[in-house]
Protein backbone atom coordinates (compact mmCIF):
# COMPACT_ATOMS: atom_id res chain seq x y z
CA UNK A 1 3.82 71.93 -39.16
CA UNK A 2 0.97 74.28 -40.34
CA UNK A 3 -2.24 72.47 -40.97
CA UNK A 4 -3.62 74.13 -44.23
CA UNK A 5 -7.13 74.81 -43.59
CA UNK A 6 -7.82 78.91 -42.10
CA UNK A 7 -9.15 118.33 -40.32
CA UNK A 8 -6.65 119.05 -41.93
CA UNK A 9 -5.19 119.68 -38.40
CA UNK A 10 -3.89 117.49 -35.74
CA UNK A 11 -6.98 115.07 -34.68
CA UNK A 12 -10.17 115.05 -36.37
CA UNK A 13 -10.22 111.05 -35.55
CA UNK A 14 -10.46 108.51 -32.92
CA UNK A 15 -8.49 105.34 -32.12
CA UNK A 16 -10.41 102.34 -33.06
CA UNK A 17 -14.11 103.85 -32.84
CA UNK A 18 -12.97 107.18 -34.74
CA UNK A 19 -15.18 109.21 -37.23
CA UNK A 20 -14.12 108.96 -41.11
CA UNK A 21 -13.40 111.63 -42.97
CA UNK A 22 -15.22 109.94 -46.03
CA UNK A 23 -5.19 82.75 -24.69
CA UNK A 24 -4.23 80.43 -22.52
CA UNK A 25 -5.35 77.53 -20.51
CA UNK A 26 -7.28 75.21 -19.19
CA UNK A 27 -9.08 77.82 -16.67
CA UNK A 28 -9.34 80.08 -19.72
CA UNK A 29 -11.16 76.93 -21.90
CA UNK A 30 -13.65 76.79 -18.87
CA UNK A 31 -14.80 80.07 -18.85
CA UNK A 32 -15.60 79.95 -22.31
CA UNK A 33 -17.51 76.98 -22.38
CA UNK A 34 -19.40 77.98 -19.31
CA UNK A 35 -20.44 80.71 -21.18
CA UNK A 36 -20.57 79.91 -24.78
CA UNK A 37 -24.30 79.65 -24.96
CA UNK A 38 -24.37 83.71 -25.14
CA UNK A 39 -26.03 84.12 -21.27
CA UNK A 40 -29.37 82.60 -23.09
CA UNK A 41 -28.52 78.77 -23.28
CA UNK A 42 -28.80 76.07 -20.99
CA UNK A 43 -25.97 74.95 -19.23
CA UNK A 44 -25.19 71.30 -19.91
CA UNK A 45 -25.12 70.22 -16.52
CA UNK A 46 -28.67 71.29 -16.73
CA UNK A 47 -29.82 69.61 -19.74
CA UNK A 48 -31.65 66.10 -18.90
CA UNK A 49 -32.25 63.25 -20.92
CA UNK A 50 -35.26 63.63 -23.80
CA UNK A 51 -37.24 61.08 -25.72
CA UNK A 52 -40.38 58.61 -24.09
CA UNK A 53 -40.36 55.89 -26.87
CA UNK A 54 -39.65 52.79 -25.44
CA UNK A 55 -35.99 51.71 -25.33
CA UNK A 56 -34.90 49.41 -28.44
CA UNK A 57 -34.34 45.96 -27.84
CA UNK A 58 -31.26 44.95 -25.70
CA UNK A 59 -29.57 43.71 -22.75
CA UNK A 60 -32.42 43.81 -19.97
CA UNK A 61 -32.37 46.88 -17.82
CA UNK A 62 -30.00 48.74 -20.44
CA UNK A 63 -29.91 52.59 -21.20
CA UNK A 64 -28.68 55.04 -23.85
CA UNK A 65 -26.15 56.86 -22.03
CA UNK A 66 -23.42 59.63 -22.93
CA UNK A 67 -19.83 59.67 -21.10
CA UNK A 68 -17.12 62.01 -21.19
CA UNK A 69 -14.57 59.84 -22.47
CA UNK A 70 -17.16 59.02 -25.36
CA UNK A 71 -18.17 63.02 -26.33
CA UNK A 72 -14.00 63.75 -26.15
CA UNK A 73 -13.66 60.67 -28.65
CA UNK A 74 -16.24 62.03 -30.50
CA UNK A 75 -14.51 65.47 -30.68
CA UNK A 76 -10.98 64.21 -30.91
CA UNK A 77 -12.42 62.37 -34.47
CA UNK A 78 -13.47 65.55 -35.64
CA UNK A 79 -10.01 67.21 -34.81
CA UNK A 80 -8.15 64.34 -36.84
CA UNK A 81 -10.42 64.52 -39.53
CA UNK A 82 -9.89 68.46 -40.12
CA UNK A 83 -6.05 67.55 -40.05
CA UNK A 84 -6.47 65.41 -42.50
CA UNK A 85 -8.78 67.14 -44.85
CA UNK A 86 -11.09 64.39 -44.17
CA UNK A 87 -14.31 65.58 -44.89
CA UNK A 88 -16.23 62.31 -44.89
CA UNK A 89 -14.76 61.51 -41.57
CA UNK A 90 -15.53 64.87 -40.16
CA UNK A 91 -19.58 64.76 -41.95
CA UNK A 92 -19.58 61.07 -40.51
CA UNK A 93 -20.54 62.58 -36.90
CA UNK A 94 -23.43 64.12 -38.36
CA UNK A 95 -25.35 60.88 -39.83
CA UNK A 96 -28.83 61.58 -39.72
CA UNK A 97 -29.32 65.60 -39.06
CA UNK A 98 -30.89 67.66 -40.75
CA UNK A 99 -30.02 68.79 -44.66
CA UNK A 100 -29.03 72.36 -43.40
CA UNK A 101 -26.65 71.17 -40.67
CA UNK A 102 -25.05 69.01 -43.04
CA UNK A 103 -25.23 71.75 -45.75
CA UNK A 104 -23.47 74.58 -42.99
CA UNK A 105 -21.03 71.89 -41.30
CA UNK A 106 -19.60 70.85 -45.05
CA UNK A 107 -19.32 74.63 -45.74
CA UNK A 108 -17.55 75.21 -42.40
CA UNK A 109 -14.96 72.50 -42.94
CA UNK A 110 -14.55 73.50 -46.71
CA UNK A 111 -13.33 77.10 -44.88
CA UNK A 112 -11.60 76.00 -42.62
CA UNK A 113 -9.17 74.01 -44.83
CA UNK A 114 -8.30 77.57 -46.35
CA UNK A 115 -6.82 78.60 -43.64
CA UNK A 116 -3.48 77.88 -42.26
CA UNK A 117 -3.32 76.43 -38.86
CA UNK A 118 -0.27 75.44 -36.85
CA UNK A 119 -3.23 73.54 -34.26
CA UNK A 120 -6.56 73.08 -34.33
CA UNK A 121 -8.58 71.02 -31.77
CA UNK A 122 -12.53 70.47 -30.66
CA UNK A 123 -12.62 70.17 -26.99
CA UNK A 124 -15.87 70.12 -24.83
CA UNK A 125 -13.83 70.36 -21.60
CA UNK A 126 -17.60 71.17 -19.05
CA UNK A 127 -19.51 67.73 -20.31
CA UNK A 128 -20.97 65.98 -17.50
CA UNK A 129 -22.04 62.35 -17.78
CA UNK A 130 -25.62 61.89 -18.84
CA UNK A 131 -27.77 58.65 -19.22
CA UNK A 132 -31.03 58.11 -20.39
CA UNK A 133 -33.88 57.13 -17.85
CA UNK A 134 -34.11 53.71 -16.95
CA UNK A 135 -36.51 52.49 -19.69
CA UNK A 136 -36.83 55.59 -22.05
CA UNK A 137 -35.18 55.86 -25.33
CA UNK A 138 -32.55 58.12 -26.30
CA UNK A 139 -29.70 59.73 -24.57
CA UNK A 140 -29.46 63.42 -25.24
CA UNK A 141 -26.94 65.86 -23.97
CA UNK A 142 -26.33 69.48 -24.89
CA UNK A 143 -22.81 71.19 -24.57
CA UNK A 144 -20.92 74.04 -25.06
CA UNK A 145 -17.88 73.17 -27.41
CA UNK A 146 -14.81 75.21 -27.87
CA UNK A 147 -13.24 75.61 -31.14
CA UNK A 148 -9.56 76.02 -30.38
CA UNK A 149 -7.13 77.65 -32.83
CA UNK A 150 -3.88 79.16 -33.82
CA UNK A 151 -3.40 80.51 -37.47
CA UNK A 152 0.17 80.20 -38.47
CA UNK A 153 2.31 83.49 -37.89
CA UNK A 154 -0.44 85.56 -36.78
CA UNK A 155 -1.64 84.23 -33.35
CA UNK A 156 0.65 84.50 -30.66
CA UNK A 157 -1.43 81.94 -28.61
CA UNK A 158 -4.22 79.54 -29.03
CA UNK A 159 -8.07 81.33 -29.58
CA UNK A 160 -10.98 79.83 -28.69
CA UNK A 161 -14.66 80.45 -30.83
CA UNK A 162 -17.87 79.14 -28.48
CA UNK A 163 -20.18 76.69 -30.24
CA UNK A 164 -23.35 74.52 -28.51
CA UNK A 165 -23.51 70.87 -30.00
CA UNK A 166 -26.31 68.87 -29.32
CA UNK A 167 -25.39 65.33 -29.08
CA UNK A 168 -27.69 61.92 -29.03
CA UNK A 169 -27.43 58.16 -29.35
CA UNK A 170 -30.17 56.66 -29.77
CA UNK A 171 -29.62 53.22 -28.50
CA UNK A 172 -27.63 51.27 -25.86
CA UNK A 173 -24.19 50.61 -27.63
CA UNK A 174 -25.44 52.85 -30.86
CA UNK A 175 -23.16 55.40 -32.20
CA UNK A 176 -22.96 58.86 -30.54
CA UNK A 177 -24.04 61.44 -33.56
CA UNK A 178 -23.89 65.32 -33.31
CA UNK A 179 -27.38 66.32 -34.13
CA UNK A 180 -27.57 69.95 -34.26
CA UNK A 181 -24.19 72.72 -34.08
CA UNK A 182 -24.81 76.41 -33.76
CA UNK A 183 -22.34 79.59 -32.77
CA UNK A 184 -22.29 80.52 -29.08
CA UNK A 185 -22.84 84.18 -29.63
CA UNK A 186 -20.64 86.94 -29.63
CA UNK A 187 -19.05 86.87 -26.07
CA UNK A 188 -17.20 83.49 -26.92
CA UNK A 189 -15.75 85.33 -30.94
CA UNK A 190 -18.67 83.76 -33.14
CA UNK A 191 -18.94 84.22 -36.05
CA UNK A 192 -15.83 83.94 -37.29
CA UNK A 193 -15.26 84.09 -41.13
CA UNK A 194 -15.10 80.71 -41.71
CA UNK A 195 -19.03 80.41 -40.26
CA UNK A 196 -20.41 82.46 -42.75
CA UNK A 197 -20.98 81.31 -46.60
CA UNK A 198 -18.12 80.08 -49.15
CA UNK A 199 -15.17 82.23 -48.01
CA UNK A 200 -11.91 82.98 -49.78
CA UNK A 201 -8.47 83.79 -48.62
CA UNK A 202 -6.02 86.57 -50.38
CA UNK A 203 -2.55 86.08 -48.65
CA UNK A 204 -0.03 88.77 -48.82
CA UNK A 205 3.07 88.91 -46.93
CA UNK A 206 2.29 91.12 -43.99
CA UNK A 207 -1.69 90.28 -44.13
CA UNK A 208 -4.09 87.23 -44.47
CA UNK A 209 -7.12 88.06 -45.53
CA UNK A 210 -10.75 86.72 -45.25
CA UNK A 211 -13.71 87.54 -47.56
CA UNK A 212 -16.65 86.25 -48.69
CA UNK A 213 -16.24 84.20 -51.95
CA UNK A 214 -18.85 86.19 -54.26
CA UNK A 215 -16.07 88.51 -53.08
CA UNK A 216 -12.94 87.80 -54.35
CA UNK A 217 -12.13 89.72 -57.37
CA UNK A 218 -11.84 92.77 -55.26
CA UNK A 219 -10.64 91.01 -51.99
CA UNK A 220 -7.60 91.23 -54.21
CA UNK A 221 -7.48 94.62 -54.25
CA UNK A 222 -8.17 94.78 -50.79
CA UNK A 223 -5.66 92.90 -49.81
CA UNK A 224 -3.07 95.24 -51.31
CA UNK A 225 -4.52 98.08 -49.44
CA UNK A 226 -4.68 96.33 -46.65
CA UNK A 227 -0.84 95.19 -47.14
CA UNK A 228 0.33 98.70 -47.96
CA UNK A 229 -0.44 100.00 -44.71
CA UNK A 230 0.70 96.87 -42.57
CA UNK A 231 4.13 96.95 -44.50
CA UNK A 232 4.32 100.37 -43.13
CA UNK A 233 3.48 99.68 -39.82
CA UNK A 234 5.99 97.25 -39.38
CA UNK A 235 8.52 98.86 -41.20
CA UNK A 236 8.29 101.79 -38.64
CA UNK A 237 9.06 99.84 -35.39
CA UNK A 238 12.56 100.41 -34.42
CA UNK A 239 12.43 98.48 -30.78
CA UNK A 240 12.77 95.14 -29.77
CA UNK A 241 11.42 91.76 -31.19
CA UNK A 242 7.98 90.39 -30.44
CA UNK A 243 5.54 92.50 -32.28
CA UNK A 244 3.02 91.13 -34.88
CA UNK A 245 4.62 90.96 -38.00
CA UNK A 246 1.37 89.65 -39.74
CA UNK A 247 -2.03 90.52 -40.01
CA UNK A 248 -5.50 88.62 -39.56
CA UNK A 249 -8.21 90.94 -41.79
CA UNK A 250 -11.80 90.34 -42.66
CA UNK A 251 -12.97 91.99 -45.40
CA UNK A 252 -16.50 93.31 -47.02
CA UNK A 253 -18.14 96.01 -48.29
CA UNK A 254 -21.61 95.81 -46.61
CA UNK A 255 -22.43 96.83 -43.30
CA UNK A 256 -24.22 94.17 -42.21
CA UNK A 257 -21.45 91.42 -42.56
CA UNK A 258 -19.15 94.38 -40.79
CA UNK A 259 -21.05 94.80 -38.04
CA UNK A 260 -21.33 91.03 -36.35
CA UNK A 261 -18.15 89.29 -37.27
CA UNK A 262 -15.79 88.24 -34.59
CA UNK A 263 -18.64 89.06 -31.74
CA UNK A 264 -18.55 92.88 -32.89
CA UNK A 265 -21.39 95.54 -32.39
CA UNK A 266 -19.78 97.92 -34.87
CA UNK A 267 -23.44 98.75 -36.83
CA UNK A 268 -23.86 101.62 -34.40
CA UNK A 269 -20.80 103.37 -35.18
CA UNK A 270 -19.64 105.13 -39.12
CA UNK A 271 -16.47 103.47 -38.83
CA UNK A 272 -14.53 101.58 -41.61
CA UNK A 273 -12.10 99.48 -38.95
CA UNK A 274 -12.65 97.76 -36.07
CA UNK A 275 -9.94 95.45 -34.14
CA UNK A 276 -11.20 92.78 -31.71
CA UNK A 277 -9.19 91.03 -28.86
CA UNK A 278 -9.39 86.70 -29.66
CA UNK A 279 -8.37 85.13 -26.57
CA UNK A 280 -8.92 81.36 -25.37
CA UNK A 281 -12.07 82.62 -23.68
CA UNK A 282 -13.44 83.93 -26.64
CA UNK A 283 -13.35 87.54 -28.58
CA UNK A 284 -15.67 90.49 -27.40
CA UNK A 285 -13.56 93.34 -26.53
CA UNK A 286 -12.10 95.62 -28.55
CA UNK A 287 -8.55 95.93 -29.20
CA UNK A 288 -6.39 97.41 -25.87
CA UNK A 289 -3.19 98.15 -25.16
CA UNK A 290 -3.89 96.66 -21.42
CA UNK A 291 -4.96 93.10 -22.47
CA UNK A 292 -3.51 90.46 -23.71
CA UNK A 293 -5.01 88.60 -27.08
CA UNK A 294 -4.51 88.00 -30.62
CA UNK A 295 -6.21 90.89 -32.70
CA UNK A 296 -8.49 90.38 -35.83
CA UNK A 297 -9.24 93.21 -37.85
CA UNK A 298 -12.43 93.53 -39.36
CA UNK A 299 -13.01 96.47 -42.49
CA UNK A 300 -15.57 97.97 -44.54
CA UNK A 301 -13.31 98.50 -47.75
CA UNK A 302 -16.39 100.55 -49.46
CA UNK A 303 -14.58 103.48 -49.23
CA UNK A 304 -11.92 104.70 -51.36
CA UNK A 305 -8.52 102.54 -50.96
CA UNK A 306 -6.32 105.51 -49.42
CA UNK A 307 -9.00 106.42 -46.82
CA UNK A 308 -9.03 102.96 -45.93
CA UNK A 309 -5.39 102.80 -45.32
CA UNK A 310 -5.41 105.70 -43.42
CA UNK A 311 -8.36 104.28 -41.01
CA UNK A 312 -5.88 100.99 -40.79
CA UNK A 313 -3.11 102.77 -39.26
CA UNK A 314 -4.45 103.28 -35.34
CA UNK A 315 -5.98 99.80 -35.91
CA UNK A 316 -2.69 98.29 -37.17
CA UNK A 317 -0.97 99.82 -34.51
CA UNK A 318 -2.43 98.05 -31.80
CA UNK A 319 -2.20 94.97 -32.91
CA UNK A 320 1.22 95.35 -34.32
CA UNK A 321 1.81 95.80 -30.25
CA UNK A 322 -0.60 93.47 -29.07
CA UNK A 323 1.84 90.30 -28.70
CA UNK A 324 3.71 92.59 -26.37
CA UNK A 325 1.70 92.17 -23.52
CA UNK A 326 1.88 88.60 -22.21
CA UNK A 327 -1.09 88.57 -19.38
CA UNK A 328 -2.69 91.86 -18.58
CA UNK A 329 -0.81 95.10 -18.96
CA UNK A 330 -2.26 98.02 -17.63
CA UNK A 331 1.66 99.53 -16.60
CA UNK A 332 1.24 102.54 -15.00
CA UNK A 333 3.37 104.22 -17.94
CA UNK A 334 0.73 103.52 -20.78
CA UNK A 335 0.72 106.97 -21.60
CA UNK A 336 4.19 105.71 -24.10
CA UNK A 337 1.98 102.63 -25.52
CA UNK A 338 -1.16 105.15 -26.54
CA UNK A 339 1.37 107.53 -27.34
CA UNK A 340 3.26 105.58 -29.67
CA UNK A 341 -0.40 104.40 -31.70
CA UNK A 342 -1.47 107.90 -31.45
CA UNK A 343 1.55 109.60 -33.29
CA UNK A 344 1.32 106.51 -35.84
CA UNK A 345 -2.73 107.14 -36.18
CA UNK A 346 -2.39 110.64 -36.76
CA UNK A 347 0.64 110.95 -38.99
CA UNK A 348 2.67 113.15 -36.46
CA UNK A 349 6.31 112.18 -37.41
CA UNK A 350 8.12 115.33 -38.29
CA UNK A 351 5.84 117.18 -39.81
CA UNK A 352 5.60 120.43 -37.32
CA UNK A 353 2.09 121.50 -38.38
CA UNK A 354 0.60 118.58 -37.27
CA UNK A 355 2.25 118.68 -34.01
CA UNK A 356 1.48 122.33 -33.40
CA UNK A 357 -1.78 121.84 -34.31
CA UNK A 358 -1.73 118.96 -31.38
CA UNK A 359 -0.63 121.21 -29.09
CA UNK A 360 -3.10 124.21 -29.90
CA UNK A 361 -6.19 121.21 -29.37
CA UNK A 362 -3.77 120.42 -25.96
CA UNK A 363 -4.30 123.59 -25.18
CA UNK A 364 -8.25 124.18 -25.63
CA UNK A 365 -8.92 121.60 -23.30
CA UNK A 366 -7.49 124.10 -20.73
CA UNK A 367 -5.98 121.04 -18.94
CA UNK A 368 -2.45 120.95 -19.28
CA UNK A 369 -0.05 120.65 -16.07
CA UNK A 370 3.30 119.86 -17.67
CA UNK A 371 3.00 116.29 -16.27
CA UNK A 372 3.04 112.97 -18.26
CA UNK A 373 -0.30 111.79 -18.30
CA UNK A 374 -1.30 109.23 -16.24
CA UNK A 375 -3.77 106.59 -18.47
CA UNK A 376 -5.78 103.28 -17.82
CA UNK A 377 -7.29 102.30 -21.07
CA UNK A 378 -8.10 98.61 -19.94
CA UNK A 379 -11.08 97.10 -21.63
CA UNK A 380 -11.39 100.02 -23.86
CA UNK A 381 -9.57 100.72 -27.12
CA UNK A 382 -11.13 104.12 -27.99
CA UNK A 383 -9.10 106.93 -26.42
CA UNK A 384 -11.02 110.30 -26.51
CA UNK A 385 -9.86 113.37 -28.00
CA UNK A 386 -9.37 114.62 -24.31
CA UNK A 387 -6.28 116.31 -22.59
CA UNK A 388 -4.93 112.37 -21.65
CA UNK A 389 -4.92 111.83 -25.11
CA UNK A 390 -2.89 115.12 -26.63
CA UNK A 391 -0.33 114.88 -24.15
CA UNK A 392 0.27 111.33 -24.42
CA UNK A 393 1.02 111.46 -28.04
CA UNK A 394 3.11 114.61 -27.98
CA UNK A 395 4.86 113.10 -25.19
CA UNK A 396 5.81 110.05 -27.47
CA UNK A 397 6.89 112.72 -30.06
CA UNK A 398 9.05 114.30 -28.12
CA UNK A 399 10.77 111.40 -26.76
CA UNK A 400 11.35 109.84 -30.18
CA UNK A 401 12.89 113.19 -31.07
CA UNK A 402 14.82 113.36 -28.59
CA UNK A 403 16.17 110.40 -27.92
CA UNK A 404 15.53 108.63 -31.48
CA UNK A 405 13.00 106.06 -32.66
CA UNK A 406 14.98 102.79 -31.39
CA UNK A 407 15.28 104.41 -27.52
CA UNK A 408 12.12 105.65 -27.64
CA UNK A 409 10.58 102.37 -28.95
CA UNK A 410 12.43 100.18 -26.51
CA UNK A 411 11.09 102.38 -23.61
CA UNK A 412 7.34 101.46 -25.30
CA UNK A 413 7.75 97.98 -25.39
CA UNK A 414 9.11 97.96 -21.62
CA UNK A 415 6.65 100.02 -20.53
CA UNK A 416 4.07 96.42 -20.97
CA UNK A 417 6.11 95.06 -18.31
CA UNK A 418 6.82 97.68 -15.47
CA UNK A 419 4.49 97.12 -12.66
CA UNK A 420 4.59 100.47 -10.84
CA UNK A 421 6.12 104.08 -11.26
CA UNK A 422 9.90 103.36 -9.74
CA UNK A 423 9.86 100.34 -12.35
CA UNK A 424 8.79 102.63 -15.28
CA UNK A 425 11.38 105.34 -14.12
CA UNK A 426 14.47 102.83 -13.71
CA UNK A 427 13.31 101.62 -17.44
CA UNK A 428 14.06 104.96 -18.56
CA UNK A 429 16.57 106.13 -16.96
CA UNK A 430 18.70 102.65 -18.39
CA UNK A 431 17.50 102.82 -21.95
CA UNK A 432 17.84 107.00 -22.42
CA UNK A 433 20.35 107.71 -20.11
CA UNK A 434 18.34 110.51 -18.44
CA UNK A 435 15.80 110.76 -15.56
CA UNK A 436 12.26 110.68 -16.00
CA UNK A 437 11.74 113.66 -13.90
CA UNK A 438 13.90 115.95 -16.29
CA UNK A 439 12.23 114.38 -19.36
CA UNK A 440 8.95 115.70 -18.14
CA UNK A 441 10.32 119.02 -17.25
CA UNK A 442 11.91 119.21 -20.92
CA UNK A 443 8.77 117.87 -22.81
CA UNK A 444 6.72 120.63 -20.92
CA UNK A 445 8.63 123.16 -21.12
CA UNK A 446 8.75 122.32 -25.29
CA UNK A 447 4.66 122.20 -25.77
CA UNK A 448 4.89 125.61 -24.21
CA UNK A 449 7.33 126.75 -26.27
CA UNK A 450 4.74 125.33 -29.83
CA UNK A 451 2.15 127.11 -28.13
């Protein structure tokens, strides 16, 4: 049961990082915690006991001291209380720190219970067992903590987001308290939405949306925009089930607030969209056909709505594919995945001027053989306005004419899970009912002939 808490021609722009015209696992859980501190924090199996006061009166010889089973009670309570909507349960943890951590971990929950989870669940899965010195006073431990999550019909697995709790008891037998929480930096997917000030959420059937509070009067209106062009996007896949059928989007209008959510470094680049990868390791990379993740979209909605919409579409595209790819996917026939999100991005379909136009910027590149293109996009979603690039999507358009849009569709969804060539070529050969080898041969011999 859901939890409710959270140029006129052919190319002028790129996948993902173009120019505007106008999870899984245990293993996965440790390498996020391991590095949730952003490469700058301490490890916790480094951190060592603090505090010189003497040690309160008690049993003779007895210590503060932190255990694992203790810090995954501790973190378990918070869990429940977010379930419940507890919020004095889940502020109980953080008796006695300071006014602003109490302010931000109120807001936090407050967010959170917008958003509608089908699991939620604080785990600390690296903490070692610390005591105090013999004689000093409190025990003091810090530790990465992993903020695990699935948002109902959107995530196709569990995300994590990378947080570093400080944790103390002050006592023997005291209670354990969480001093201090801050975001683990952008390698581990903070900051989320729900990190930032009073959020609000706009749900529309094909998109949830995220925006700051002061915000929502036009996070309406971005929400429809946003909507129109995921409707679309969904309405034009003819293959097989499994693709995203709903959207994760943060919205703003300010570049700063663009720039940093989800672990982003999108201030460098005049782009209105942006689609990062959340896995249970965290979310740093950009959206690729050749990994697997749950996307969020993040977008500047400052711009006139049908430029927006536009910008959504190569975006949208990926991560109406994403839940395709189950582990990594780098099949040597991605040239039919970047095709597909290429002929989406730039509005192909059947209008012949665009695709000539294609083929003319295939052509200045002086680089065409007549063979399919041969692409490895992994850890990358931008793909350049090179050779690679033109063929791939005219390739795509070819084979959906050819063939139709449910053939050629299948052939792009089985393309995440064909290992080598021969695999690819058997794929084809079963769905179209021709070879590979004469496909190529007919799809070259037709760019010629737009030439």
């Amino acid at each position: 049961m859901p939890v409710g808490l959270f140029v006129s021609g052919a190319v002028r722009r790129r996948r993902a990082g173009r120019l505007l015209p106008g999870l899984a696992g245990v293993a996965a859980l440790a390498v996020l915690t391991a590095g949730c501190g952003g490469g700058d924090a301490k490890d916790a199996k480094d951190v060592k006991p603090s505090g010189s006061a003497a040690a309160p009166a008690g049993a003779q010889g007895a210590v503060a001291q932190i255990t694992k089973a203790e810090v995954k009670a501790l973190l378990d309570a918070q869990t429940q209380a977010l379930k419940a909507g507890d919020e004095a349960a889940f502020l109980a943890a953080y008796e006695g720190a300071d006014a602003a951590v109490l302010a931000e971990r109120r807001r936090t929950f407050a967010n959170l219970r917008l958003v509608p989870f089908d699991s939620v669940e604080f785990t600390a899965p690296t903490a070692p067992e610390v005591k105090a010195a013999e004689g000093s006073g409190p025990a003091e431990l810090e530790v990465p903590v992993v903020f695990m999550h699935r948002i109902t019909g959107i995530d196709a697995v569990p995300v994590g987001e990378g947080y570093r709790y400080r944790i103390v008891r002050t006592a023997p037998g005291g209670p354990l308290r969480i001093a201090h929480a801050e975001g683990g930096g952008g390698s581990v997917g903070y900051p989320a939405p729900w990190d930032q000030g009073e959020m609000a959420v706009v749900a529309r059937p094909h998109v949830l949306l995220l925006a700051a509070k002061a915000d929502q009067a036009k996070a309406e209106g971005w929400a429809d925009t946003a909507e129109t062009a995921a409707a679309a996007g969904v309405a034009t896949w003819r293959g097989p089930a499994g693709t995203a059928s709903r959207f994760l989007v943060y919205g703003t209008a300010e570049r700063i607030g663009y720039a940093k959510m989800f672990g982003g470094e999108k201030g460098t680049r005049n782009a209105s969209t942006d689609c990062r990868l959340a896995t249970a390791a965290g979310a740093a990379t950009p959206c690729s056909l050749a990994v697997a993740g749950s996307p969020r979209l993040t977008v500047d909605f400052s711009g006139k709505p049908a430029a927006t919409a536009e910008a959504l579409v190569g975006p949208l595209t990926d991560a109406l594919l994403s839940p395709l790819c189950k582990e990594t996917c780098k099949g040597r026939a991605s040239w039919v995945l970047e095709g597909y999100s290429l002929v989406q991005d730039w509005g192909l379909g059947n209008d012949d001027g665009m695709v000539r136009g294609t083929v003319q910027e295939l052509f200045k590149q002086r680089e065409f053989t007549g063979k399919l293109p041969s692409l490895d996009r992994s850890g990358s979603s931008v793909l350049s306005l090179d050779a690679d690039g033109y063929a791939a999507a005219l390739a795509m358009h070819r084979l959906t004419e050819k063939f139709g849009a449910e053939k050629a569709h299948t052939v792009a969804a089985g393309a995440f899970g064909t290992p080598d060539d021969a695999a690819f070529a058997a794929l084809f050969r079963s769905t179209t009912g021709t070879d590979l080898a004469a496909f190529e041969k007919d799809w070259a011999a037709w760019v010629r002939a737009k030439a």
